[in-house]
C-alpha atoms as a PDB file:
ATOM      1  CA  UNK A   1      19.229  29.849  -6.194  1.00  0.00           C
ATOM      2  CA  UNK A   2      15.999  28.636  -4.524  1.00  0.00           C
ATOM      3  CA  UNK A   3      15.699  27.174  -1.286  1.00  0.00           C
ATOM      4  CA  UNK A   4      14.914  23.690  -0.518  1.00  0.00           C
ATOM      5  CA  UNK A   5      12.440  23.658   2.625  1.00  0.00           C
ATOM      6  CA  UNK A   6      11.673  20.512   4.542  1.00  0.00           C
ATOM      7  CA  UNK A   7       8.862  21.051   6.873  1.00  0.00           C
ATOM      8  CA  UNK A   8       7.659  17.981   9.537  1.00  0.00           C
ATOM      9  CA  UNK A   9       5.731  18.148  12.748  1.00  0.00           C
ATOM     10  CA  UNK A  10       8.258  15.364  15.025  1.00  0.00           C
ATOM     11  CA  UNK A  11       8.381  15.010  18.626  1.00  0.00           C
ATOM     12  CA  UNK A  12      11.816  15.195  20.673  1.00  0.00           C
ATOM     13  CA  UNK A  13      12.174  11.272  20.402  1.00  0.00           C
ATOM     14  CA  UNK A  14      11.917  10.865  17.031  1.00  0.00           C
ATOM     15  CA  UNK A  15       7.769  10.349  16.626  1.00  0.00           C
ATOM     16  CA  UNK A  16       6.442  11.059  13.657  1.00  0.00           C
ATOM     17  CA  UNK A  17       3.319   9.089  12.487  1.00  0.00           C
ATOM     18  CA  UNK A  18       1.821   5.657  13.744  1.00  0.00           C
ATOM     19  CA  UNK A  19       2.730   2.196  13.314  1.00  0.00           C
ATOM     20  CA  UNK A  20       0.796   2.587  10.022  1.00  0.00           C
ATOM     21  CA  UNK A  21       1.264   5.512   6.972  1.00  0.00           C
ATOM     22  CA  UNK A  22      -0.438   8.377   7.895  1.00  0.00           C
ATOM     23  CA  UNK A  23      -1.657   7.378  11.265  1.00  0.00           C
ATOM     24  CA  UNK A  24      -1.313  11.065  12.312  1.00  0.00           C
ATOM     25  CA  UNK A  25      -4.014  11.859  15.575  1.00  0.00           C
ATOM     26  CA  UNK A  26      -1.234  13.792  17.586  1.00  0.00           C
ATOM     27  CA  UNK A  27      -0.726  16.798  14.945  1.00  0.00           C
ATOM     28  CA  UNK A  28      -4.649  17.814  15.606  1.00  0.00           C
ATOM     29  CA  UNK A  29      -3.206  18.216  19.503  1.00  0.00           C
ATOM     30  CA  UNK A  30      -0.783  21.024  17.788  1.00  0.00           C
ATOM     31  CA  UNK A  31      -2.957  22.490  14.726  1.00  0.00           C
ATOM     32  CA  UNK A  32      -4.163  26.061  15.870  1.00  0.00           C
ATOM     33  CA  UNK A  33      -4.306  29.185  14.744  1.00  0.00           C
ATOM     34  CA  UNK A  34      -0.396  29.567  15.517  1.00  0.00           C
ATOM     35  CA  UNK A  35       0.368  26.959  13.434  1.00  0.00           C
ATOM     36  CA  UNK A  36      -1.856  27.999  10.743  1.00  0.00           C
ATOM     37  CA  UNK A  37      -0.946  30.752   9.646  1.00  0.00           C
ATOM     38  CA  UNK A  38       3.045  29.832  10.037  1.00  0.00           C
ATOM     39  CA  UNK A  39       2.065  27.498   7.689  1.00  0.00           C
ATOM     40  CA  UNK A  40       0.003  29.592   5.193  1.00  0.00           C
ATOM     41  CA  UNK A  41       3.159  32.451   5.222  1.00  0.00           C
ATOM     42  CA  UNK A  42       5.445  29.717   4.149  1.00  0.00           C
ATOM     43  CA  UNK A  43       2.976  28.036   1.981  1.00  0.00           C
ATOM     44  CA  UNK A  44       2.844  31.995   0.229  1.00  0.00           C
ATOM     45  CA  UNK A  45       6.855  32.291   0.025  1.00  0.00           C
ATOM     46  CA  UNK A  46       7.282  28.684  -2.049  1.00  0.00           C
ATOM     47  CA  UNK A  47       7.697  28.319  -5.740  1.00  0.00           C
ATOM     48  CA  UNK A  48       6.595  24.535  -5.315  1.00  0.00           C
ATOM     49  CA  UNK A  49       5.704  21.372  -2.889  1.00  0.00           C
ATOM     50  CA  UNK A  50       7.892  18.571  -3.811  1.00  0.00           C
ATOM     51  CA  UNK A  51       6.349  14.985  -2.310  1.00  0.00           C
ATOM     52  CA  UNK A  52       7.887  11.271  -2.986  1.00  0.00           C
ATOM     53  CA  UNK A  53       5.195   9.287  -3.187  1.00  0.00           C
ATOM     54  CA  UNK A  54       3.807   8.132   0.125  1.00  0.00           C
ATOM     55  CA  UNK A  55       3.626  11.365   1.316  1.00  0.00           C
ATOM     56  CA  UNK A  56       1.722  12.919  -1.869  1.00  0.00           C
ATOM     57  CA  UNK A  57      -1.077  10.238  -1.362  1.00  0.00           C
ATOM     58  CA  UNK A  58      -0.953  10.959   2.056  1.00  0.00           C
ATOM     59  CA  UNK A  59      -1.329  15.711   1.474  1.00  0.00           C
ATOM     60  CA  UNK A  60      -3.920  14.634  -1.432  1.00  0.00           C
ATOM     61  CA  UNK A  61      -6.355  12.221   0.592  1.00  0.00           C
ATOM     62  CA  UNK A  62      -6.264  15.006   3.508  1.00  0.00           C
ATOM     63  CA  UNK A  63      -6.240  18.222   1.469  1.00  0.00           C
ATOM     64  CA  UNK A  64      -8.900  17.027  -1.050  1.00  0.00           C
ATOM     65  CA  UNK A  65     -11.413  16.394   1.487  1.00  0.00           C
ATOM     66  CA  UNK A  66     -10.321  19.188   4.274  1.00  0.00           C
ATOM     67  CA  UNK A  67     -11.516  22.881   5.062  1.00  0.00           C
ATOM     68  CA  UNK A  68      -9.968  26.318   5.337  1.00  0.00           C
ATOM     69  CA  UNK A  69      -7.478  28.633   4.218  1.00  0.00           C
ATOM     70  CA  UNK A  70      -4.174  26.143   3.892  1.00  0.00           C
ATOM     71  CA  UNK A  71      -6.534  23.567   2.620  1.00  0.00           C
ATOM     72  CA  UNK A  72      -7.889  26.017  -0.172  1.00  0.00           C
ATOM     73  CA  UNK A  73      -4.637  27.116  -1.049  1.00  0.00           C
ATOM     74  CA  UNK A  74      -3.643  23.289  -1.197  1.00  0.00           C
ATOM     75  CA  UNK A  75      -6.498  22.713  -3.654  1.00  0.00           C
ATOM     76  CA  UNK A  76      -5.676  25.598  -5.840  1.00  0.00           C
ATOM     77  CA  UNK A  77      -3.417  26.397  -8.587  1.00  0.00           C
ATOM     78  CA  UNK A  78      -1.587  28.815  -6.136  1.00  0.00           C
ATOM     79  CA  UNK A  79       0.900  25.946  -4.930  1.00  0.00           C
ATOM     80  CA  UNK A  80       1.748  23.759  -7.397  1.00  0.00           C
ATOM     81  CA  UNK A  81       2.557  20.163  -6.296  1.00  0.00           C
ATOM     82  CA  UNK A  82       5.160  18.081  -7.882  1.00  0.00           C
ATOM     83  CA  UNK A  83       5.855  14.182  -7.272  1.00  0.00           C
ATOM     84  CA  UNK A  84       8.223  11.660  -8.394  1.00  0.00           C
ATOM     85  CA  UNK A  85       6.614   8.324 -10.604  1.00  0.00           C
ATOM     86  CA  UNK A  86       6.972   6.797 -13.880  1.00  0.00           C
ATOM     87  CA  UNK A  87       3.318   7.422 -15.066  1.00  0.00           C
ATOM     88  CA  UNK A  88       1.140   9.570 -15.599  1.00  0.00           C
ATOM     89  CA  UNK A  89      -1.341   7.663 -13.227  1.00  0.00           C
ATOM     90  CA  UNK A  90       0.812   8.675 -10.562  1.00  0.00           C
ATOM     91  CA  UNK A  91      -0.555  12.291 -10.657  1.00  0.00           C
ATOM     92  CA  UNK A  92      -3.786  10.873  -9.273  1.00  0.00           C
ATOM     93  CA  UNK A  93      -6.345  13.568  -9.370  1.00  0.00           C
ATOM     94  CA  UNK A  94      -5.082  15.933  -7.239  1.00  0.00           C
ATOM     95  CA  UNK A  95      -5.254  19.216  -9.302  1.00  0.00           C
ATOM     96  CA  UNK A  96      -1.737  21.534 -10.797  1.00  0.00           C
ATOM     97  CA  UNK A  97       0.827  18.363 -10.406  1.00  0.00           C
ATOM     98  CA  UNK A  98       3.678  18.223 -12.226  1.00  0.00           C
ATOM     99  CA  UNK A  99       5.223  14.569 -12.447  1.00  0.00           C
ATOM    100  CA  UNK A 100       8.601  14.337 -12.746  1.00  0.00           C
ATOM    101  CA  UNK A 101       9.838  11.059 -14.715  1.00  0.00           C
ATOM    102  CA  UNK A 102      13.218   9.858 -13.761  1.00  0.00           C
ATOM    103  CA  UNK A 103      14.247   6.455 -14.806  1.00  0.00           C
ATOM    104  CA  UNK A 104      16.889   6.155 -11.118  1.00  0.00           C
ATOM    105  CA  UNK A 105      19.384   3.999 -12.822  1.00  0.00           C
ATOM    106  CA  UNK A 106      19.393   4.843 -16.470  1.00  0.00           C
ATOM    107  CA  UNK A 107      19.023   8.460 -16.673  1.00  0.00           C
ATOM    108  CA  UNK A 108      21.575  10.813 -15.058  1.00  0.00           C
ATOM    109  CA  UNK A 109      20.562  12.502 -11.900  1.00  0.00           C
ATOM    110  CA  UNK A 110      19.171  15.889 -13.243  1.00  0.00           C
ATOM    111  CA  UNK A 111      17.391  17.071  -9.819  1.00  0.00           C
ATOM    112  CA  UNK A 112      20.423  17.672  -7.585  1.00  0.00           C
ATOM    113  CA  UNK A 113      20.212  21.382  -8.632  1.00  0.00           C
ATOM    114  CA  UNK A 114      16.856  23.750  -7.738  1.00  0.00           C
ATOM    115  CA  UNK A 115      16.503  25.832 -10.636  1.00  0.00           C
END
């Protein structure tokens, strides 16, 4: 059975992002080397990234446009990226996505198992 991973940078009270999606500034104040490569071992250990939907716009608008070695293994078909939607749109043009189409109410809930 796979492992399901859940990986967040959060401070001690509960802080996560700014009053708006993706208002991020603090993680720069912890990005380093450190951090880097912690993230590039797991990033090497996954089978896939799974994203809802805020947070997939969110990885592609950074990751398209960033530099270095998470954000070239981000933009590569090493990792492949999967998202939740209901068209193929939803993809956007963020390259190797898999979409996963799931009608919530009408189709039985298929995804509680990591294959």
């Amino acid at each position: 059975m796979r492992k399901l991973i859940m990986w967040n940078l959060v401070t001690l009270d509960g802080y996560f992002e700014g009053a708006k999606n993706w208002d991020l500034p603090w993680h720069e104040q912890l990005w380093g080397e450190e951090l880097e490569q912690f993230s590039l071992e797991q990033l090497e250990t996954a089978d896939m990234l799974v994203f809802g939907r805020v947070t997939y716009e969110g990885m592609a608008a950074h990751w398209t446009t960033a530099q270095g070695a998470v954000a070239d293994y981000m933009n590569t078909g090493e990792g492949q990226r999967g998202r939740g939607g209901r068209t193929a749109e939803a993809a956007g043009q963020w390259k190797h996505v898999r979409l996963r189409k799931r009608q919530p109410l009408t189709e039985p809930d298929q995804g509680r198992t990591l294959r």
